[in-house]
PDB file of N, CA and C in Angstrom:
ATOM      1  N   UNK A   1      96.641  99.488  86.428  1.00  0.00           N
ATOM      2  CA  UNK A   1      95.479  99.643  85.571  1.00  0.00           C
ATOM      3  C   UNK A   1      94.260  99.906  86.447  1.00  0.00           C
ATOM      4  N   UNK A   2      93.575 100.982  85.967  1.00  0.00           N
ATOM      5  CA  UNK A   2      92.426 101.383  86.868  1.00  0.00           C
ATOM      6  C   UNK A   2      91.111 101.105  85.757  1.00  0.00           C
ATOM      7  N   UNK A   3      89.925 100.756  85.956  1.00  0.00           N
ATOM      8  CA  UNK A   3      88.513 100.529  85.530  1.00  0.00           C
ATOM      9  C   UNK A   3      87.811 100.583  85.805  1.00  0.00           C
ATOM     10  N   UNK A   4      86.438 101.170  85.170  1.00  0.00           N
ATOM     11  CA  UNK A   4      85.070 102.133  85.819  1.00  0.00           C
ATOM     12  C   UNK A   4      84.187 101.261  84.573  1.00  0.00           C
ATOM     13  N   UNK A   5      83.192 101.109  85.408  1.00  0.00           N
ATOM     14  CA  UNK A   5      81.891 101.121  84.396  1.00  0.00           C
ATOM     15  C   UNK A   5      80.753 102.028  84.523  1.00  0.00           C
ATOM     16  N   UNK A   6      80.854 102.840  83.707  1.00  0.00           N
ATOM     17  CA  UNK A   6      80.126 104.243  83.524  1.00  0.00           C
ATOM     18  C   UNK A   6      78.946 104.410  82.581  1.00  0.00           C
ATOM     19  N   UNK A   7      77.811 104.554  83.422  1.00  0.00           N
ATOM     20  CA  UNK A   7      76.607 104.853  82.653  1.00  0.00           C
ATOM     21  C   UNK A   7      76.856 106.501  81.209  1.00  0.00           C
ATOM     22  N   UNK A   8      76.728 106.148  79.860  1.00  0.00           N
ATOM     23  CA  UNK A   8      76.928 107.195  79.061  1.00  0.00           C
ATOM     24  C   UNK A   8      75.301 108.292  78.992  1.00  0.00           C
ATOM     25  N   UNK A   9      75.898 109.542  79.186  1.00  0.00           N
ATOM     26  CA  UNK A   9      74.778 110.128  78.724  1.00  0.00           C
ATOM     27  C   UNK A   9      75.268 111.203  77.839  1.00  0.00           C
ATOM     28  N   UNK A  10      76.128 110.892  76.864  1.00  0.00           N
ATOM     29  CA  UNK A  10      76.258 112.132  75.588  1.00  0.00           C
ATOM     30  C   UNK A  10      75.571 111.357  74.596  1.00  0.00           C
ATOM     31  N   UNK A  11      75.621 112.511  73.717  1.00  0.00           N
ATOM     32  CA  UNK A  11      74.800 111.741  72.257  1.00  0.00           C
ATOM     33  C   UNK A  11      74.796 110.482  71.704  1.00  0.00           C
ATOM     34  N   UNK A  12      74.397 110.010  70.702  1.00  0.00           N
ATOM     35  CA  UNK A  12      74.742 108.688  70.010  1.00  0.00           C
ATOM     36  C   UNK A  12      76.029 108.546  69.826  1.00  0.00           C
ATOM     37  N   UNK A  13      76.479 107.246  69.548  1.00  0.00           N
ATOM     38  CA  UNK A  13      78.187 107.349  69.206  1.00  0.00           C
ATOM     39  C   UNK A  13      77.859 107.557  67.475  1.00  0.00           C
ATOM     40  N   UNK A  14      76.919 107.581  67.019  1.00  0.00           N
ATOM     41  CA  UNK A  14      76.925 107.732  65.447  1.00  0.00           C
ATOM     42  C   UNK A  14      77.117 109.486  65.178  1.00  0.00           C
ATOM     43  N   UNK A  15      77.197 109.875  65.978  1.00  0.00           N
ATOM     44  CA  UNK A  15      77.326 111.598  66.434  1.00  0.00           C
ATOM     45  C   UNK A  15      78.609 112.086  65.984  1.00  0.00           C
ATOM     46  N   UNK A  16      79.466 112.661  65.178  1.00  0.00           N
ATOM     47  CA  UNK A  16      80.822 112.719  65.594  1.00  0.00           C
ATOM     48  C   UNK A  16      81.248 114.105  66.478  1.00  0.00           C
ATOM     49  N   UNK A  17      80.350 114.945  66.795  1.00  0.00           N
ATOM     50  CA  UNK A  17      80.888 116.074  67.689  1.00  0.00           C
ATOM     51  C   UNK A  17      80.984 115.337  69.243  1.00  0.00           C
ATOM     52  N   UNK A  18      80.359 114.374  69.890  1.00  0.00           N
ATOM     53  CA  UNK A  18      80.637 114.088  71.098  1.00  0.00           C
ATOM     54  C   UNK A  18      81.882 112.791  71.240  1.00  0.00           C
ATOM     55  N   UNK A  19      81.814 112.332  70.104  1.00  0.00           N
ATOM     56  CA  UNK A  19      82.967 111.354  70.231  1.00  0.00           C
ATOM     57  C   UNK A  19      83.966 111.762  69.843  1.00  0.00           C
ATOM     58  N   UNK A  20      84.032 113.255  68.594  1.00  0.00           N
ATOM     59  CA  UNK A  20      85.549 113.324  68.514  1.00  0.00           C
ATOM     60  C   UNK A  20      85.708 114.558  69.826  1.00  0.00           C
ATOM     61  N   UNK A  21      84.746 114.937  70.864  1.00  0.00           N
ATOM     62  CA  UNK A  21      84.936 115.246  72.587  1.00  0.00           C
ATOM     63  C   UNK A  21      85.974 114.059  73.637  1.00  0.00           C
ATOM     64  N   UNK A  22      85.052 113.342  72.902  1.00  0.00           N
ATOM     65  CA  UNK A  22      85.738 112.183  74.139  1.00  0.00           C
ATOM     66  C   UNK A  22      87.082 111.876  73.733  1.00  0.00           C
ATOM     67  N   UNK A  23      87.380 111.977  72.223  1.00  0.00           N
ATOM     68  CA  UNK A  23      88.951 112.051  72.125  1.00  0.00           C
ATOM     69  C   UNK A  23      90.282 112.784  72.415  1.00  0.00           C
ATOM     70  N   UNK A  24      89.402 113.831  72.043  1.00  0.00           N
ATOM     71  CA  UNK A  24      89.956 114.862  72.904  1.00  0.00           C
ATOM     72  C   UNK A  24      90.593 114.893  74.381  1.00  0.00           C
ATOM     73  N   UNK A  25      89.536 114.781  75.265  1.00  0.00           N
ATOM     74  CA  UNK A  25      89.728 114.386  76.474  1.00  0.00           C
ATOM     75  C   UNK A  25      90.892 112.958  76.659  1.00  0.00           C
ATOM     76  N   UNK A  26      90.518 112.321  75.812  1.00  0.00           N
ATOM     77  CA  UNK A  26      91.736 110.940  75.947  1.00  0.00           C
ATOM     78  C   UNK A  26      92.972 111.438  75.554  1.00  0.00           C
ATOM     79  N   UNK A  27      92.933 112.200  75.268  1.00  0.00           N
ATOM     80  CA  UNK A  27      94.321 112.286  74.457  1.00  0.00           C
ATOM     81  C   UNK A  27      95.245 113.194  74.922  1.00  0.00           C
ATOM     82  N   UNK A  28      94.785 113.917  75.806  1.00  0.00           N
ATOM     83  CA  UNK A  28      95.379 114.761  76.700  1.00  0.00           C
ATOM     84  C   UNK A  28      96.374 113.452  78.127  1.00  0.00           C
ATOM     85  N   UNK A  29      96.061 112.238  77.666  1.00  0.00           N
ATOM     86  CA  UNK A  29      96.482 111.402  79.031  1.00  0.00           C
ATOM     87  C   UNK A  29      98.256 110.615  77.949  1.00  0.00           C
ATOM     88  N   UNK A  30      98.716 110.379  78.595  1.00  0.00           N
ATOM     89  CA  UNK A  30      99.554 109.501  78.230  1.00  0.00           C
ATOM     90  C   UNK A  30      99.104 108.196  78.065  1.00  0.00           C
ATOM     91  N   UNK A  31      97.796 107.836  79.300  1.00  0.00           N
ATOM     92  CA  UNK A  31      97.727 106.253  79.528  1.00  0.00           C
ATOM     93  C   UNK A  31      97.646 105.740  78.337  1.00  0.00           C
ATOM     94  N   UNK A  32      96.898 104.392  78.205  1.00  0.00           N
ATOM     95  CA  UNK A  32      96.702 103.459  77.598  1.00  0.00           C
ATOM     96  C   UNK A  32      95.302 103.876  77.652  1.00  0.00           C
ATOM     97  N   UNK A  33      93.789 104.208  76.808  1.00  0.00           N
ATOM     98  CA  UNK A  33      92.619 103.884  77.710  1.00  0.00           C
ATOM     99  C   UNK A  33      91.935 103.315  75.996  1.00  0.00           C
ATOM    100  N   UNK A  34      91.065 102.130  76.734  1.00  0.00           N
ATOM    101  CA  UNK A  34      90.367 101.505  76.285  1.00  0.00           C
ATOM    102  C   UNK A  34      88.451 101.293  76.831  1.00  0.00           C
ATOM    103  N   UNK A  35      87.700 101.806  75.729  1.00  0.00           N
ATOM    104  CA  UNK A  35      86.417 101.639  76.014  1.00  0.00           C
ATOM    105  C   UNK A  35      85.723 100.096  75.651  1.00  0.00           C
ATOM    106  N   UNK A  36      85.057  99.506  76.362  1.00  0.00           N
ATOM    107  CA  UNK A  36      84.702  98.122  76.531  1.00  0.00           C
ATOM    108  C   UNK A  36      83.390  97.976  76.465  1.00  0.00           C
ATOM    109  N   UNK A  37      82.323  97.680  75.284  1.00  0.00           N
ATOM    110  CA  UNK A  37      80.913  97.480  75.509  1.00  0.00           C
ATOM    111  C   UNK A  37      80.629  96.835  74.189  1.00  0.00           C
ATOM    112  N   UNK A  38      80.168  95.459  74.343  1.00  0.00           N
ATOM    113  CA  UNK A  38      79.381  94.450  73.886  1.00  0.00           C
ATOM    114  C   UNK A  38      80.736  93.690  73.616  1.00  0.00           C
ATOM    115  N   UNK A  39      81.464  93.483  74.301  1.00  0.00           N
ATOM    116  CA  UNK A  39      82.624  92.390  73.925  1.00  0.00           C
ATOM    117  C   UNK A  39      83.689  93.348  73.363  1.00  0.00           C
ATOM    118  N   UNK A  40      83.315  94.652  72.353  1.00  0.00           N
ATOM    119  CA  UNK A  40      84.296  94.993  71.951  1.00  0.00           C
ATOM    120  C   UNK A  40      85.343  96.286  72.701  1.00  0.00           C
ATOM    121  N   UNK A  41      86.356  96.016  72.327  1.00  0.00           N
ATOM    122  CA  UNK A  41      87.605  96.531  72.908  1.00  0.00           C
ATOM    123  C   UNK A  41      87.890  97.514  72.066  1.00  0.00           C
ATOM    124  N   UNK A  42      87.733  99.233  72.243  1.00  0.00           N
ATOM    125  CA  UNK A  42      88.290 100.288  71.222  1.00  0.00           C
ATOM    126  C   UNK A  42      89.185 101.079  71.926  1.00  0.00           C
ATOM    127  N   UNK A  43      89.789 101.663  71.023  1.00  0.00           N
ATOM    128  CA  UNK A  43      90.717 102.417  71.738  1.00  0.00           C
ATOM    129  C   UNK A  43      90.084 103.818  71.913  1.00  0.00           C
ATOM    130  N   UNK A  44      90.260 104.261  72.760  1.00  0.00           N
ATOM    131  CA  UNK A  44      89.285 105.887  73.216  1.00  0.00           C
ATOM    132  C   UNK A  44      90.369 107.195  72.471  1.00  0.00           C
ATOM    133  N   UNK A  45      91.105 106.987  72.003  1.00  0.00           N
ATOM    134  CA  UNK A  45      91.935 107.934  71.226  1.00  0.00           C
ATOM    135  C   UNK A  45      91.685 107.817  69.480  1.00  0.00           C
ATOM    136  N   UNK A  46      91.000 106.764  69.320  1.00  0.00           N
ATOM    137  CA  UNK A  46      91.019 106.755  67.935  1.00  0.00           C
ATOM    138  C   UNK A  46      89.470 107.135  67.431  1.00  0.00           C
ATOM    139  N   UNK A  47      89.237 107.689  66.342  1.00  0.00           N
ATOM    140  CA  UNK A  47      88.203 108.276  65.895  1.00  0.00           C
ATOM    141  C   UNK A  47      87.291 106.944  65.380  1.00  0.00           C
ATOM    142  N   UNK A  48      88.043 106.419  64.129  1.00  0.00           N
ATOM    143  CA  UNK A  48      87.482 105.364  63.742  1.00  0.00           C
ATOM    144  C   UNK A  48      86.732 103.991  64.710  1.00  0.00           C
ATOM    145  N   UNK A  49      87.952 103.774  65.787  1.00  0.00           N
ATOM    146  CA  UNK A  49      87.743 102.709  66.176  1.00  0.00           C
ATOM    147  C   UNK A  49      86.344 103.609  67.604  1.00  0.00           C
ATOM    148  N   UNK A  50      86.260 104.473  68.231  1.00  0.00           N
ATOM    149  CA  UNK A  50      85.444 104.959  68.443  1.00  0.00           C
ATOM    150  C   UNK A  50      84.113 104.727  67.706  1.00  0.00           C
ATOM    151  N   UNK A  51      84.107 104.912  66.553  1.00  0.00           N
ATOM    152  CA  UNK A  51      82.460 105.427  65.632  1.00  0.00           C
ATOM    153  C   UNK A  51      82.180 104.180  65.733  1.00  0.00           C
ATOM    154  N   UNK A  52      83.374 102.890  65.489  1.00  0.00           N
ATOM    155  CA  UNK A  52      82.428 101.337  65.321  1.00  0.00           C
ATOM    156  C   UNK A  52      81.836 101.016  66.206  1.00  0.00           C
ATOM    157  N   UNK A  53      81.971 101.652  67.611  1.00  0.00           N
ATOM    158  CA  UNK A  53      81.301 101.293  69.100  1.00  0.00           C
ATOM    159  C   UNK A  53      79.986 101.409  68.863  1.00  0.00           C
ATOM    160  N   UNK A  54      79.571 102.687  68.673  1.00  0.00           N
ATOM    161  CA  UNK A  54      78.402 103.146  68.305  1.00  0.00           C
ATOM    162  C   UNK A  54      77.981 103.155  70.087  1.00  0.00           C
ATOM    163  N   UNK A  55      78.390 103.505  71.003  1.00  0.00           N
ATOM    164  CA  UNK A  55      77.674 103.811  72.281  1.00  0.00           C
ATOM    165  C   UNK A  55      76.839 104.930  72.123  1.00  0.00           C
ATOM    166  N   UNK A  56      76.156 104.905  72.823  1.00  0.00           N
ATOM    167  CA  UNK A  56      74.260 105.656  73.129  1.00  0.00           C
ATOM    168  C   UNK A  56      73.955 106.149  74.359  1.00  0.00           C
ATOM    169  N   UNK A  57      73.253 107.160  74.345  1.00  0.00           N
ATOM    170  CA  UNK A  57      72.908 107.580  75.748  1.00  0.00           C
ATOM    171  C   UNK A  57      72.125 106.054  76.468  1.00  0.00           C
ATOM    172  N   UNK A  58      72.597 106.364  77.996  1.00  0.00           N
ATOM    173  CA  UNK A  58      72.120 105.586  78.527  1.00  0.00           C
ATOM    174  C   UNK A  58      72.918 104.105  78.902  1.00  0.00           C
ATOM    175  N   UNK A  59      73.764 103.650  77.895  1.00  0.00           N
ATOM    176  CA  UNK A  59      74.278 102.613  77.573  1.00  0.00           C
ATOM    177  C   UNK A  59      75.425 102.505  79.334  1.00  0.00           C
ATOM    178  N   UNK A  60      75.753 101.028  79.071  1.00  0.00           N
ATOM    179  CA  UNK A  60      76.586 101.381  80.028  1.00  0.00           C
ATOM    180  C   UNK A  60      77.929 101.032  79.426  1.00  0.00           C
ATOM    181  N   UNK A  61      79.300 101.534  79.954  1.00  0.00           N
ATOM    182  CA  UNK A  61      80.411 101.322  79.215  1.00  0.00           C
ATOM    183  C   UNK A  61      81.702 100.873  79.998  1.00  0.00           C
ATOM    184  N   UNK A  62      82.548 100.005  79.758  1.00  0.00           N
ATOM    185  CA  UNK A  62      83.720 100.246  80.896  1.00  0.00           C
ATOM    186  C   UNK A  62      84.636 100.791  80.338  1.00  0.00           C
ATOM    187  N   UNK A  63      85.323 101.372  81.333  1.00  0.00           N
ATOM    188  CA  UNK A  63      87.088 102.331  80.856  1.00  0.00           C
ATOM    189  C   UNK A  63      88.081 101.715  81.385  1.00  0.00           C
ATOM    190  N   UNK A  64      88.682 101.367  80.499  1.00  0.00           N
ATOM    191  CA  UNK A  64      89.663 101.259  81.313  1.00  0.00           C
ATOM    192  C   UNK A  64      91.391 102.202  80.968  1.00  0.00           C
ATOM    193  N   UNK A  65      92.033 102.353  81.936  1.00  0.00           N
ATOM    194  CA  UNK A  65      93.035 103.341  82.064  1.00  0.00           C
ATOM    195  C   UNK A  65      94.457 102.297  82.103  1.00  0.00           C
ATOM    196  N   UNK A  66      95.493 102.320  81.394  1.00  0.00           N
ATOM    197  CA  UNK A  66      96.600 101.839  82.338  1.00  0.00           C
ATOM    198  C   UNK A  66      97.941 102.783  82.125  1.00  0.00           C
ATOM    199  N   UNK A  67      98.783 103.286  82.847  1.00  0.00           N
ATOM    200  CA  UNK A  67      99.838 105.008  82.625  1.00  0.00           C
ATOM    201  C   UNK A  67      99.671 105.161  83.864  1.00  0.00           C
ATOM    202  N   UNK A  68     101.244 105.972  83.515  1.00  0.00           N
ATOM    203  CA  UNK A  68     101.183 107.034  84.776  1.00  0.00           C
ATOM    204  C   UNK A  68      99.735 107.852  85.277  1.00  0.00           C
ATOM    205  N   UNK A  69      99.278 108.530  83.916  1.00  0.00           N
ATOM    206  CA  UNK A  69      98.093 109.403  84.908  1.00  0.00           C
ATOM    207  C   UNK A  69      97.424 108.440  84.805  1.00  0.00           C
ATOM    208  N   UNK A  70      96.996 107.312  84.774  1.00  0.00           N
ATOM    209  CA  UNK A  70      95.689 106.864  84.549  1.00  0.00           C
ATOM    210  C   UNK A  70      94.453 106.916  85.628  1.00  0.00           C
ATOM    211  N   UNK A  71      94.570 107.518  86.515  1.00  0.00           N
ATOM    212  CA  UNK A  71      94.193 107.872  87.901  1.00  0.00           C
ATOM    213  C   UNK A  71      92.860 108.978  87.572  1.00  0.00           C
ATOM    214  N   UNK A  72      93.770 109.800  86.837  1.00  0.00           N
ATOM    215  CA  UNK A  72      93.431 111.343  86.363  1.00  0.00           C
ATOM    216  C   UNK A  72      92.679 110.871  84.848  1.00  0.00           C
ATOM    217  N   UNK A  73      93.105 110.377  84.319  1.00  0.00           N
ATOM    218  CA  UNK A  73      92.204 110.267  82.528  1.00  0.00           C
ATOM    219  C   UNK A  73      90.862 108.887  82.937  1.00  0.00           C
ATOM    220  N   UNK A  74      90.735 108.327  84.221  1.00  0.00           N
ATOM    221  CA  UNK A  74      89.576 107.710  84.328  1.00  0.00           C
ATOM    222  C   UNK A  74      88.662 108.867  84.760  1.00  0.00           C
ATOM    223  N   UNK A  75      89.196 109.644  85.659  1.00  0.00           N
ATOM    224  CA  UNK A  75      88.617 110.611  86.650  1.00  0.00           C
ATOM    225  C   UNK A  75      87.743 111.729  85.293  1.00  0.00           C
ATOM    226  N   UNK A  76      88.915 112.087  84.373  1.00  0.00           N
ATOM    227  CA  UNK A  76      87.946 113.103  83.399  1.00  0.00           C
ATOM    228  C   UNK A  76      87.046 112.469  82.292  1.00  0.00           C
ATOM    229  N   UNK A  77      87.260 111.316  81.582  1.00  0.00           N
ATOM    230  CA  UNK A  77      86.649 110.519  81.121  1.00  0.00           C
ATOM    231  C   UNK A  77      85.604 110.186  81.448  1.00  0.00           C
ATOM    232  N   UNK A  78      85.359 109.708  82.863  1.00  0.00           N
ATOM    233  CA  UNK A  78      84.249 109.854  83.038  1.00  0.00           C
ATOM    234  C   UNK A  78      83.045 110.796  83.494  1.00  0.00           C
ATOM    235  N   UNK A  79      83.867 111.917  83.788  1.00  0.00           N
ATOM    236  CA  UNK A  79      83.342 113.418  83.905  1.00  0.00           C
ATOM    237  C   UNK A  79      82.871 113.561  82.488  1.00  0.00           C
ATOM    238  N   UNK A  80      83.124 113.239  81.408  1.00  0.00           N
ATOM    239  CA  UNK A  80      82.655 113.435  80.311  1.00  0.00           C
ATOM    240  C   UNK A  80      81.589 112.787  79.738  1.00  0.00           C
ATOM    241  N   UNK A  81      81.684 111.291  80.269  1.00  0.00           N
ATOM    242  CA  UNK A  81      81.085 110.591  79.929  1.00  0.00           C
ATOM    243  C   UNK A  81      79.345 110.782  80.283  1.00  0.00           C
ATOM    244  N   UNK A  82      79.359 111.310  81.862  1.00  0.00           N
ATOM    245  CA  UNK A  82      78.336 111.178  82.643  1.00  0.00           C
ATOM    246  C   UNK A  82      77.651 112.176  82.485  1.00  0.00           C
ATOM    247  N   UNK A  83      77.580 113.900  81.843  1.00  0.00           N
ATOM    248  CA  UNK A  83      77.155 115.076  81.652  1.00  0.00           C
ATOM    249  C   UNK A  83      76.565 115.198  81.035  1.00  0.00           C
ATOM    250  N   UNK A  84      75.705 115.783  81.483  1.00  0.00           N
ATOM    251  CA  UNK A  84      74.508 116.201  81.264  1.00  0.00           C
ATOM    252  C   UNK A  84      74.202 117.572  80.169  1.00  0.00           C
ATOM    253  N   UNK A  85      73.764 116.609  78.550  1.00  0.00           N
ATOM    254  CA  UNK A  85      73.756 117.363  77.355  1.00  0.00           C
ATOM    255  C   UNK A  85      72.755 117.690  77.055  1.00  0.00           C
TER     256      UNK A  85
END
């Protein structure tokens, strides 16, 4: 299991074009990945459980990865996370 805590700078999570992005990107991994901010635990593949996060530019977030690639889906995840919109 690999984990990053990554400053977000895409839109609001109340947004759905940048979060159903970030699913995208998750879902291309086999791992396991889970986004972590204010206690709560979502799964980064799911739409719903995504929107309840409600992450914000600026915010900070952790990832975590656990899979074969999980090496590679922290690495683009947070390439996504960190870009500049």
């Amino acid at each position: 299991m690999v984990s990053k805590d990554i400053s977000v700078n895409i839109g609001s999570g109340n947004d759905v074009g940048p979060v159903a992005e970030l699913i995208q990107v998750a879902s291309q991994f086999k791992s396991v990945i889970y986004v972590i901010s204010d206690n709560k635990h979502v799964n980064a593949k799911s739409l719903m459980g995504m929107m309840t996060l409600g992450v914000s530019k600026g915010q900070q977030v952790c990832v975590t990865c656990e899979g074969e690639d999980e090496e590679e889906a922290l690495s683009q995840i947070e390439d996504f996370l960190s870009k500049e919109n």
